[in-house]
C-alpha atoms as a PDB file:
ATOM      1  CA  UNK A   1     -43.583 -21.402  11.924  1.00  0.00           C
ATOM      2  CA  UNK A   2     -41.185 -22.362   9.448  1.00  0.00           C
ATOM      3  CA  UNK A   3     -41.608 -19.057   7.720  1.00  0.00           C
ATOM      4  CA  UNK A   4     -40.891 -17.387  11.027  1.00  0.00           C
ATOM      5  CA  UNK A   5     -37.420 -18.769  11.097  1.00  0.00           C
ATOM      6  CA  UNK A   6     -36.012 -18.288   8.145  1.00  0.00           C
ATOM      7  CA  UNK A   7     -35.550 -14.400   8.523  1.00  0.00           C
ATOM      8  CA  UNK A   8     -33.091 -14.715  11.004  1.00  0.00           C
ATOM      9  CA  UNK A   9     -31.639 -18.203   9.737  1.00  0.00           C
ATOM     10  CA  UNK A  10     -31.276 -15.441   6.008  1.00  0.00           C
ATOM     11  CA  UNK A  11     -29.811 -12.930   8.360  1.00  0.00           C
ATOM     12  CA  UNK A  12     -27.286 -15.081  10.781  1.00  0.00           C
ATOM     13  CA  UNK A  13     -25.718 -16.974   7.420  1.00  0.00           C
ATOM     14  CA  UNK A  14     -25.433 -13.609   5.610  1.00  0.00           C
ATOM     15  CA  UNK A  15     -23.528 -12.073   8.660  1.00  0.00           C
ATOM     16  CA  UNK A  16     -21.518 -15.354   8.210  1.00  0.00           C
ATOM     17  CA  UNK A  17     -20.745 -14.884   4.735  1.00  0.00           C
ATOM     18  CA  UNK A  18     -19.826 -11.605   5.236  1.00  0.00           C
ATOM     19  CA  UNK A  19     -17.051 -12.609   8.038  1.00  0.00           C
ATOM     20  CA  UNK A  20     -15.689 -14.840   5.749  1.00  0.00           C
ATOM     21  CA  UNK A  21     -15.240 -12.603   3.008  1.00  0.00           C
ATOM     22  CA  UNK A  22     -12.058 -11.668   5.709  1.00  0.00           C
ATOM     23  CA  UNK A  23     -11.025 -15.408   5.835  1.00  0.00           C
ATOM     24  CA  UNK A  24     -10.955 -15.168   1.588  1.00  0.00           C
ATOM     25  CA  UNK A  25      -8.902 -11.973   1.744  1.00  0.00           C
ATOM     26  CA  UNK A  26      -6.290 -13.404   4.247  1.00  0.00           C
ATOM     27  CA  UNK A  27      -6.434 -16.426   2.280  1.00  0.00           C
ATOM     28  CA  UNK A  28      -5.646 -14.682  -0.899  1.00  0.00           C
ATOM     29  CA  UNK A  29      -3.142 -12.333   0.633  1.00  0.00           C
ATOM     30  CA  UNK A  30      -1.355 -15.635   2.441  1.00  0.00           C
ATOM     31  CA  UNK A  31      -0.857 -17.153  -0.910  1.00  0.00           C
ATOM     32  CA  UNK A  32       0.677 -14.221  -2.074  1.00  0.00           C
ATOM     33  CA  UNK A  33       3.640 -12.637  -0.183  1.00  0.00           C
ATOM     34  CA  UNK A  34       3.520  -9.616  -2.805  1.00  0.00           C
ATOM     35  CA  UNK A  35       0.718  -8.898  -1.450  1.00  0.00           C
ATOM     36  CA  UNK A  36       1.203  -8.907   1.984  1.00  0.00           C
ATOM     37  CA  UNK A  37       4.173  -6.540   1.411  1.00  0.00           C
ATOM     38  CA  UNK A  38       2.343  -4.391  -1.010  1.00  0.00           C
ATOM     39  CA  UNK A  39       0.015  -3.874   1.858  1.00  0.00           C
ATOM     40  CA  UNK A  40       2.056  -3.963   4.809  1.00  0.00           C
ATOM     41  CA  UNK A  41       4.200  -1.179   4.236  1.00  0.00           C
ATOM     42  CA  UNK A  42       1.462   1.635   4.831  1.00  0.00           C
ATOM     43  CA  UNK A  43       0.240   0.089   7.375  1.00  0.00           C
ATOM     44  CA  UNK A  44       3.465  -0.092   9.077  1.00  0.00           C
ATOM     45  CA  UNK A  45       3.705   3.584   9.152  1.00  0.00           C
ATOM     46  CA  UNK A  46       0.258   3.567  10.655  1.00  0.00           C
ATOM     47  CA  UNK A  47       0.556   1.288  13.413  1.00  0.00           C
ATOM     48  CA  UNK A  48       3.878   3.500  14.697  1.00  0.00           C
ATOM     49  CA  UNK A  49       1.676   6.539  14.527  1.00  0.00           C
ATOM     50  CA  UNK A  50      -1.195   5.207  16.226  1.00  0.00           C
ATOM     51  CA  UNK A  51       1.194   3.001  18.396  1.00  0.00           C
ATOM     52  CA  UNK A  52       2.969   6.441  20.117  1.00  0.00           C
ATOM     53  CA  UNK A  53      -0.702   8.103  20.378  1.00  0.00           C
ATOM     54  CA  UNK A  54      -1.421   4.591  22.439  1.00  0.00           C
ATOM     55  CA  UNK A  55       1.696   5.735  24.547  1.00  0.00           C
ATOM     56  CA  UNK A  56       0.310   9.209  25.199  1.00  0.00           C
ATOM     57  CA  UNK A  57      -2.655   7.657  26.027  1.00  0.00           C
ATOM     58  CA  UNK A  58      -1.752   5.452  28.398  1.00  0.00           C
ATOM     59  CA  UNK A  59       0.944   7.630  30.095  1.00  0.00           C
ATOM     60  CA  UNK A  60      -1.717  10.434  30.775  1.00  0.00           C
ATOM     61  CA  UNK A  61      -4.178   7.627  31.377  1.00  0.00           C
ATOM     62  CA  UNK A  62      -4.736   8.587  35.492  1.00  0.00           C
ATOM     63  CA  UNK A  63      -4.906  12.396  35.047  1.00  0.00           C
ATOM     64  CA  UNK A  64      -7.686  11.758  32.103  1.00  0.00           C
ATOM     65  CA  UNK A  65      -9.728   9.301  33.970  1.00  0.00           C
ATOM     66  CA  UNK A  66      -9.440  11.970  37.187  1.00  0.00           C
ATOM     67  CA  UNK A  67     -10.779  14.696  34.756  1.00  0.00           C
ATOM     68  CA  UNK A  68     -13.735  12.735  33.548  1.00  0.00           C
ATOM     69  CA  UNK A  69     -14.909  11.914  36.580  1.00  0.00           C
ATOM     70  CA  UNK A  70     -14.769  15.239  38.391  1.00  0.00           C
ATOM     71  CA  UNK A  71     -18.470  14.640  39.741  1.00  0.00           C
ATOM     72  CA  UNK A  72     -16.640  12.448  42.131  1.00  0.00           C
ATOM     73  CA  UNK A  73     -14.178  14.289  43.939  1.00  0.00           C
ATOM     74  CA  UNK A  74     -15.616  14.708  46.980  1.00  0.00           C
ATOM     75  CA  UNK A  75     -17.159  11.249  46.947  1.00  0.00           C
ATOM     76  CA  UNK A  76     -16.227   8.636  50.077  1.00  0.00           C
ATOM     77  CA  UNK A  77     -12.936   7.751  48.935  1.00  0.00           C
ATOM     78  CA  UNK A  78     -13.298   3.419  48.230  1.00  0.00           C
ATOM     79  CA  UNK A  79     -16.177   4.626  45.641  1.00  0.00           C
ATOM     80  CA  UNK A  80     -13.973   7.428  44.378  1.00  0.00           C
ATOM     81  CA  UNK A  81     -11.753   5.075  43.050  1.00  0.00           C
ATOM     82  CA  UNK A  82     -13.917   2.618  41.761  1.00  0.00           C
ATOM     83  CA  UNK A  83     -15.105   5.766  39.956  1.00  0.00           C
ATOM     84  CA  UNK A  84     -11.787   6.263  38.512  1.00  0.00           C
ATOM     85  CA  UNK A  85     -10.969   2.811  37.874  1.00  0.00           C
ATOM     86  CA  UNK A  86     -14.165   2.668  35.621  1.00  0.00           C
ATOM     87  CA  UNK A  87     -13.377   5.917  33.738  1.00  0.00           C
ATOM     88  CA  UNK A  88      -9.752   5.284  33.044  1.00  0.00           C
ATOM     89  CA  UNK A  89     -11.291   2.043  31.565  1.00  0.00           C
ATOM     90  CA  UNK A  90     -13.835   4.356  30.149  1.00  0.00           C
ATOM     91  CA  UNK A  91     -11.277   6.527  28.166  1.00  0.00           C
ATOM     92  CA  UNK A  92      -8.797   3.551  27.484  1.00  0.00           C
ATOM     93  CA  UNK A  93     -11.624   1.912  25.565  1.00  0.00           C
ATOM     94  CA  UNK A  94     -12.700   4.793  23.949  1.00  0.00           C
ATOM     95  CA  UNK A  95      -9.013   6.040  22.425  1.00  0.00           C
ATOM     96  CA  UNK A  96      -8.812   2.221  20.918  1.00  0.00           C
ATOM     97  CA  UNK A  97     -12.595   2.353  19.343  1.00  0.00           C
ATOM     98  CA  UNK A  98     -11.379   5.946  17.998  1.00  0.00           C
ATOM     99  CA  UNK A  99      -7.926   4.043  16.731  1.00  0.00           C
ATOM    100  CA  UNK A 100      -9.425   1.118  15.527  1.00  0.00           C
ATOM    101  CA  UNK A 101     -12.826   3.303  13.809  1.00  0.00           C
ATOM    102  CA  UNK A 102      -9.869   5.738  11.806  1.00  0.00           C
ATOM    103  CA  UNK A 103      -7.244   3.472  11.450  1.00  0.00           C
ATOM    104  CA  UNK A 104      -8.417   2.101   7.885  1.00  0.00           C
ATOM    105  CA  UNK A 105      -9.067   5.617   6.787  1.00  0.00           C
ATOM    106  CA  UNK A 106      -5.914   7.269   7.513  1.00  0.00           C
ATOM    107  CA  UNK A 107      -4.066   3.942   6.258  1.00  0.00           C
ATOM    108  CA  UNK A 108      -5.779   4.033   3.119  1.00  0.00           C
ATOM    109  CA  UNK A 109      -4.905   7.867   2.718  1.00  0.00           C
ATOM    110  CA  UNK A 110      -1.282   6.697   3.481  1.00  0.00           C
ATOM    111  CA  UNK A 111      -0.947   3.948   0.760  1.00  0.00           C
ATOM    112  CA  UNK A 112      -3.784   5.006  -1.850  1.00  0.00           C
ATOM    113  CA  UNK A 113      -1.411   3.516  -4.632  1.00  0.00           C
ATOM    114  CA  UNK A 114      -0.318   0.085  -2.451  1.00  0.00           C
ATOM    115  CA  UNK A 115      -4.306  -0.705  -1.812  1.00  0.00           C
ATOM    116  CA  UNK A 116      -5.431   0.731  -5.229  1.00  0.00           C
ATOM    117  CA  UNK A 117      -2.704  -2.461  -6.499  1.00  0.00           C
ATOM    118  CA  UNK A 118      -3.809  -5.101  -3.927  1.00  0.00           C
ATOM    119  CA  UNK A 119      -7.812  -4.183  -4.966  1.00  0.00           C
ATOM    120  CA  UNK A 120      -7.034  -4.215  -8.546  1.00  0.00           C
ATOM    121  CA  UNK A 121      -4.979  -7.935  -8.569  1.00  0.00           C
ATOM    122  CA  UNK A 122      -7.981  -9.407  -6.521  1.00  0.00           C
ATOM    123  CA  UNK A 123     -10.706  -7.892  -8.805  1.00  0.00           C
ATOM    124  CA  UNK A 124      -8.584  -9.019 -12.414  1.00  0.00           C
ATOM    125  CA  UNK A 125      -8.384 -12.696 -10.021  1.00  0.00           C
ATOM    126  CA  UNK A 126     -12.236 -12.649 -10.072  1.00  0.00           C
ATOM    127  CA  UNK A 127     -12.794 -11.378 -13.389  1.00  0.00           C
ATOM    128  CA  UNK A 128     -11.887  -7.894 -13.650  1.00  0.00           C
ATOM    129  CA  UNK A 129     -14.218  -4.629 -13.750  1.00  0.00           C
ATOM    130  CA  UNK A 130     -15.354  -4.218 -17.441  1.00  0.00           C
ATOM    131  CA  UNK A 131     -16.648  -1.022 -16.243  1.00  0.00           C
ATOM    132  CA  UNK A 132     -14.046   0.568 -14.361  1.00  0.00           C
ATOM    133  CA  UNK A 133     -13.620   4.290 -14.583  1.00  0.00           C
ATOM    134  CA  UNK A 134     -10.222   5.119 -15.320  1.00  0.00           C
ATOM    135  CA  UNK A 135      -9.071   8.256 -12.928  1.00  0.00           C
ATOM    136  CA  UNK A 136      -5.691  10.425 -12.614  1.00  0.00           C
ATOM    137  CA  UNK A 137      -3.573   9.572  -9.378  1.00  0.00           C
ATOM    138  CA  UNK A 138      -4.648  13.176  -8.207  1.00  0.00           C
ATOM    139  CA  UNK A 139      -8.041  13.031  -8.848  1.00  0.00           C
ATOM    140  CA  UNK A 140      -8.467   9.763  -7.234  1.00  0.00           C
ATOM    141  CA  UNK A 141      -6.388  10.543  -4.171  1.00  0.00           C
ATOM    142  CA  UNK A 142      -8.609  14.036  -4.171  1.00  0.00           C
ATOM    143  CA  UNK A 143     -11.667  11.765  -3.747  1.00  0.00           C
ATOM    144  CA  UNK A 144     -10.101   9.421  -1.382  1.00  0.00           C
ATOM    145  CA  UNK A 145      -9.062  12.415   0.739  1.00  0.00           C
ATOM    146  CA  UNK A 146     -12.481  13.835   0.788  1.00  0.00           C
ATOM    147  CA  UNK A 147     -14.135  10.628   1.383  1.00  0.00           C
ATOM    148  CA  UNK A 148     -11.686   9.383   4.082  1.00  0.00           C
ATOM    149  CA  UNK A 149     -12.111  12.897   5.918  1.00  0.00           C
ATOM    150  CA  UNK A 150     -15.782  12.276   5.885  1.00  0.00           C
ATOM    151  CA  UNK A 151     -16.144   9.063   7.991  1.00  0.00           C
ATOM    152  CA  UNK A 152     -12.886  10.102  10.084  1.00  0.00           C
ATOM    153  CA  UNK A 153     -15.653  13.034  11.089  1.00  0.00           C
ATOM    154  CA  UNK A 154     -17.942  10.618  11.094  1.00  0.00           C
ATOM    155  CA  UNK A 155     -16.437   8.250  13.296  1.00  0.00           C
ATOM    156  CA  UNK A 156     -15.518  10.889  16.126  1.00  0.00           C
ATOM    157  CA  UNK A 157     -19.309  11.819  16.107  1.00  0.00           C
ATOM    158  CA  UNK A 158     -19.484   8.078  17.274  1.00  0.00           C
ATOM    159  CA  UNK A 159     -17.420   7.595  19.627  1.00  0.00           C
ATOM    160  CA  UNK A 160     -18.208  10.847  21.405  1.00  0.00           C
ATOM    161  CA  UNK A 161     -21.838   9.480  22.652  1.00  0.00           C
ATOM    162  CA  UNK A 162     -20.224   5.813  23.188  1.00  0.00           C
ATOM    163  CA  UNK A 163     -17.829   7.670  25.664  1.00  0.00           C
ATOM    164  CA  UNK A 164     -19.936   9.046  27.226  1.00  0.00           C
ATOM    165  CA  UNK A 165     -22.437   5.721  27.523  1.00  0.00           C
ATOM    166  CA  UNK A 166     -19.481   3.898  28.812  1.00  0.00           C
ATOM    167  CA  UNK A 167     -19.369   6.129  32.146  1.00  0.00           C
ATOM    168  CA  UNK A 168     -22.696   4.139  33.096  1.00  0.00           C
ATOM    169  CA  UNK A 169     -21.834   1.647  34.902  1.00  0.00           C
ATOM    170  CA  UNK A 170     -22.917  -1.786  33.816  1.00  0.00           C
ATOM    171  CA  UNK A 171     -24.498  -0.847  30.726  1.00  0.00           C
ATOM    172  CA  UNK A 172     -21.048   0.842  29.600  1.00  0.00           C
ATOM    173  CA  UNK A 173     -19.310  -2.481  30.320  1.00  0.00           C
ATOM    174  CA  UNK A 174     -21.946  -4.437  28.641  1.00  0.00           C
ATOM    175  CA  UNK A 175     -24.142  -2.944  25.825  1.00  0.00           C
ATOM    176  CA  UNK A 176     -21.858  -0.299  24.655  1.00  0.00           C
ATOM    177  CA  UNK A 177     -19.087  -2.729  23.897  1.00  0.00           C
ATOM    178  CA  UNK A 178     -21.776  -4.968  21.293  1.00  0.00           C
ATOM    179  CA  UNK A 179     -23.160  -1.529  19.821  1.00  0.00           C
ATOM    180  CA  UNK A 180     -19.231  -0.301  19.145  1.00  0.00           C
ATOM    181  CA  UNK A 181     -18.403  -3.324  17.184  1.00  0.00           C
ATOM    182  CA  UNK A 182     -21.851  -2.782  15.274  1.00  0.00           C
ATOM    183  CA  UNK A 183     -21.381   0.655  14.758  1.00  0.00           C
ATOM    184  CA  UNK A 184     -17.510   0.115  13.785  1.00  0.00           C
ATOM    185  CA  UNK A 185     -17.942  -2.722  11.398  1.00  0.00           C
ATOM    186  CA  UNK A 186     -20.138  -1.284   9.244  1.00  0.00           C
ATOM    187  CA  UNK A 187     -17.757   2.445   9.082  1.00  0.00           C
ATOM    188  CA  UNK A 188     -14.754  -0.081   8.374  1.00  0.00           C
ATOM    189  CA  UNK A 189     -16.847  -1.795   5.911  1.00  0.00           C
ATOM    190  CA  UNK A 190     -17.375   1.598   3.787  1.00  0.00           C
ATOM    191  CA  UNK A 191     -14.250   2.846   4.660  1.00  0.00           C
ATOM    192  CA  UNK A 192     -12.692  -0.498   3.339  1.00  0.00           C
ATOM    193  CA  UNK A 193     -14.557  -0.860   0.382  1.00  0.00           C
ATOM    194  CA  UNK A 194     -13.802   2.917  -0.786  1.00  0.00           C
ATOM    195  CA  UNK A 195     -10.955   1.342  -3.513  1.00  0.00           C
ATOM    196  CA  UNK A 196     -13.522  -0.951  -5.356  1.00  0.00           C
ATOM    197  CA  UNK A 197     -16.078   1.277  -5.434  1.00  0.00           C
ATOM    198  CA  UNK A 198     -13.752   4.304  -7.102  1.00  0.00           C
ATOM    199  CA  UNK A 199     -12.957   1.998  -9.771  1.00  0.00           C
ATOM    200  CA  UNK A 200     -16.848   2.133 -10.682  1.00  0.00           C
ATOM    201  CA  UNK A 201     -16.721   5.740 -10.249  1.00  0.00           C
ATOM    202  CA  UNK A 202     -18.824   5.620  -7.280  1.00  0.00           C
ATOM    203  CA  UNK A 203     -18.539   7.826  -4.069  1.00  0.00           C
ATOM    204  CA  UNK A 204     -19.425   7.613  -0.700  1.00  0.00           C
ATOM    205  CA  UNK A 205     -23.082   7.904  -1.242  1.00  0.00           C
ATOM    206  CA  UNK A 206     -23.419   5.506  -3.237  1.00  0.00           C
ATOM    207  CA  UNK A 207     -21.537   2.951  -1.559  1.00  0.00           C
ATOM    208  CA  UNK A 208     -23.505   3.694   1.374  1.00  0.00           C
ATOM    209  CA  UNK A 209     -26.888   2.624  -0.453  1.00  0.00           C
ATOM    210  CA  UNK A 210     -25.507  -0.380  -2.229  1.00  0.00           C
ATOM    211  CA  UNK A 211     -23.933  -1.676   1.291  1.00  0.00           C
ATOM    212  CA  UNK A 212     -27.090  -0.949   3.256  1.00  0.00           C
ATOM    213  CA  UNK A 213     -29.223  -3.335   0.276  1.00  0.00           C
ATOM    214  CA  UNK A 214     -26.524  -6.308   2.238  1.00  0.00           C
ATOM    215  CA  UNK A 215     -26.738  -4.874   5.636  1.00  0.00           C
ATOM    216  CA  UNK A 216     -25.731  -8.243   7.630  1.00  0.00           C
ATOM    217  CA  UNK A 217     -23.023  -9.130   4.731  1.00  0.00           C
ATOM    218  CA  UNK A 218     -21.602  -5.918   5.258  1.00  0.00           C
ATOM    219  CA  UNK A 219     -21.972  -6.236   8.824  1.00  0.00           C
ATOM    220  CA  UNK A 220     -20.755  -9.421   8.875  1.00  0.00           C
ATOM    221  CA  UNK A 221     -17.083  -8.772   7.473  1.00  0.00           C
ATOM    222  CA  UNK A 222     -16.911  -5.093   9.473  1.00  0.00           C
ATOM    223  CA  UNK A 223     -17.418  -6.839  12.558  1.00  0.00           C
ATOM    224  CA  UNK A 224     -15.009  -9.310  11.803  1.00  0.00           C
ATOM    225  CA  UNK A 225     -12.397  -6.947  10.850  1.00  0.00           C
ATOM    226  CA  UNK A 226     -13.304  -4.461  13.971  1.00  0.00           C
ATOM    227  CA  UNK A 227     -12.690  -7.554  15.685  1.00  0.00           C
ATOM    228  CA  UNK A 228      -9.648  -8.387  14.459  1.00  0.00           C
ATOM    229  CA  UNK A 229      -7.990  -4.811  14.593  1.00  0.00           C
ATOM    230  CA  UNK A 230      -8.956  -4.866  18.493  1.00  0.00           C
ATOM    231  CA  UNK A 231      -5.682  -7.765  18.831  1.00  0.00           C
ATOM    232  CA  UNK A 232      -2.367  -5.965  19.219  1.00  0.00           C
ATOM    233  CA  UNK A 233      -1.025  -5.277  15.880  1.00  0.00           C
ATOM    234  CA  UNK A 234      -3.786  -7.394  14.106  1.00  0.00           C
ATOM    235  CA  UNK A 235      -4.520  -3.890  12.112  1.00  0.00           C
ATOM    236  CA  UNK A 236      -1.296  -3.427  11.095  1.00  0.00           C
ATOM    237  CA  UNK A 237      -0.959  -7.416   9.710  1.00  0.00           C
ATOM    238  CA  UNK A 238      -4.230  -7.651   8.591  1.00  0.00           C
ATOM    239  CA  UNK A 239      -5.460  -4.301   6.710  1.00  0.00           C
ATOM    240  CA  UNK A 240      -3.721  -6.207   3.502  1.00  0.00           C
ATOM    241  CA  UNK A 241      -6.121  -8.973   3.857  1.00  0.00           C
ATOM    242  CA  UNK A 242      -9.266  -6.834   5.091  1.00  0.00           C
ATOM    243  CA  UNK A 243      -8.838  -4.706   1.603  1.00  0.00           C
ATOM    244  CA  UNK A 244      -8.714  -7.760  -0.224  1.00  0.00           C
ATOM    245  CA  UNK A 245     -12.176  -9.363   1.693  1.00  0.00           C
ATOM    246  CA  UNK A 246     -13.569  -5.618   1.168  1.00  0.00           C
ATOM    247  CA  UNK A 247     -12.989  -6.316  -2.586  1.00  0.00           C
ATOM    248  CA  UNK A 248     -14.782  -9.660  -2.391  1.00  0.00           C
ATOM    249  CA  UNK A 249     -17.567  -7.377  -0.701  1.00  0.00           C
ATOM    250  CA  UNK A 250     -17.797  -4.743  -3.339  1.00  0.00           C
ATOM    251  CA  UNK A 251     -18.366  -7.577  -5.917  1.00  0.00           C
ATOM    252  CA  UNK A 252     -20.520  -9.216  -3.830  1.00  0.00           C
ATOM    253  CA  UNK A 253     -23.018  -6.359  -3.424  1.00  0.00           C
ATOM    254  CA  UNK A 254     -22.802  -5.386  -7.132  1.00  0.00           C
ATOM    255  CA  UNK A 255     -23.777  -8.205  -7.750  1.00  0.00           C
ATOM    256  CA  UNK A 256     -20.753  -9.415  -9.409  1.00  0.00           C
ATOM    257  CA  UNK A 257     -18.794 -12.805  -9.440  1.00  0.00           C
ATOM    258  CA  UNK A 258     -16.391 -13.751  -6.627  1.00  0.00           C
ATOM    259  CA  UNK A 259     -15.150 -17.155  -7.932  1.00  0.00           C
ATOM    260  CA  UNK A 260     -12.469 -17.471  -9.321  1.00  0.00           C
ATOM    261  CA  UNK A 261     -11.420 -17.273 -13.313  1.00  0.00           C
ATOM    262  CA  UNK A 262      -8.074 -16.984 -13.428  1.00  0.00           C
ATOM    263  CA  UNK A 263      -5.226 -19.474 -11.855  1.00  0.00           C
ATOM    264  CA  UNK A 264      -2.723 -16.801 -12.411  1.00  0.00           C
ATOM    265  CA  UNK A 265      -0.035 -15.374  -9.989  1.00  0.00           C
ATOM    266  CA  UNK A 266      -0.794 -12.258  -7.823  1.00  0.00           C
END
């Protein structure tokens, strides 16, 4: 019986340790303000992109949710609206799961350098990478482009089908929302852990492997950080701490040391 158990006792404290990888980064990041300001300044340009889309959103909000559900038009007109009400929700929810799914990537493409800095002051913290791959600014911003574009594909593919599940009723208020932040964690978690992985001259593919070996660690901090990036500006605030918990991830999985060996500044 006991054996039974201690799967998902294994599983539930990995997921845990995983979430508070994001606790470590914020702590780290909070102890440093060069950090924070390092980080913030991307992200900054980010959140007023992504804050005007909202906007757009929001102003065209009524004529999107009467396009989606056209099937309803000549429904009685008290279920018509309910009908509405439910895809405006519907395509609301869906624009901030597409925000909060490509926000990291097209932040990271934005400040490459800043998060390349912040990575590299919490890795030397923890004991540096004694086999880091040295790369030119354009070749590593090449592969970050490449990569990013990947799971920015990738992450429209998602949310496509989750749209469209989140027209049922119930199950789109319900389900959908729990398989999202599933689904979005771990895409934040290899978007987020591109910078560490680079270092180690390792792509996307690989990354994907070693992350899948520590599926509920991995899960464990993406969900907490798709979490966090749902609060109003917690994306924005927080992407300097999520890259330095995505760090503390990388070393995790590769099986390398995340205490601390050095007392020095970052």
């Amino acid at each position: 019986m006991s054996g039974d158990l201690s799967r998902p006792v294994s599983v539930f404290r990995e997921f845990a340790l995983g979430a508070g990888l994001l606790g470590r980064g914020l702590g780290l990041v909070l102890r440093s303000p060069r950090l924070l300001l390092i980080g913030l300044v991307p992200a900054l340009l980010s959140g007023i992109l992504y804050t005007v889309a909202l906007f757009l959103l929001i102003r065209f909000l009524p004529d999107l949710a009467a396009l989606v559900t056209w099937f309803a038009d000549d429904w009685a007109e008290w279920l018509r609206r309910t009908m509405r009400v439910l895809g405006g929700l519907t395509v609301l929810g869906s624009g901030i799961l597409l925000s909060v799914l490509t926000f990291a990537a097209v932040t990271l493409l934005i400040g490459d350098p800043f998060y390349e800095k912040i990575s590299e002051l919490v890795e030397d913290r923890f004991g540096g990478v004694p086999d880091a791959v040295a790369a030119g600014f354009w070749q590593s911003l090449r592969r970050s482009l490449a990569d990013s574009l990947k799971l920015i594909g990738v992450s429209i593919l998602v949310g496509i089908p989750l749209f469209l599940l989140g027209l049922i009723p119930v199950i789109g208020q319900t389900v959908i929302p729990v398989l999202a932040a599933a689904i979005g964690g771990w895409l934040l978690a290899l978007e987020l852990t591109g910078v560490p992985f680079q270092r180690r001259g390792q792509r996307l593919r690989h990354r994907r492997v070693v992350l899948a070996k520590r599926k509920p660690l991995t899960l464990g901090f993406g969900v907490a950080v798709f979490l966090t990036f749902l609060i109003p500006l917690g994306a924005v605030f927080l992407m300097p701490a999520a890259i330095a918990g995505a760090t503390l991830l990388s070393r995790r999985t590769l099986n390398r040391p995340i205490e601390i060996t050095t007392t020095a500044s970052l």
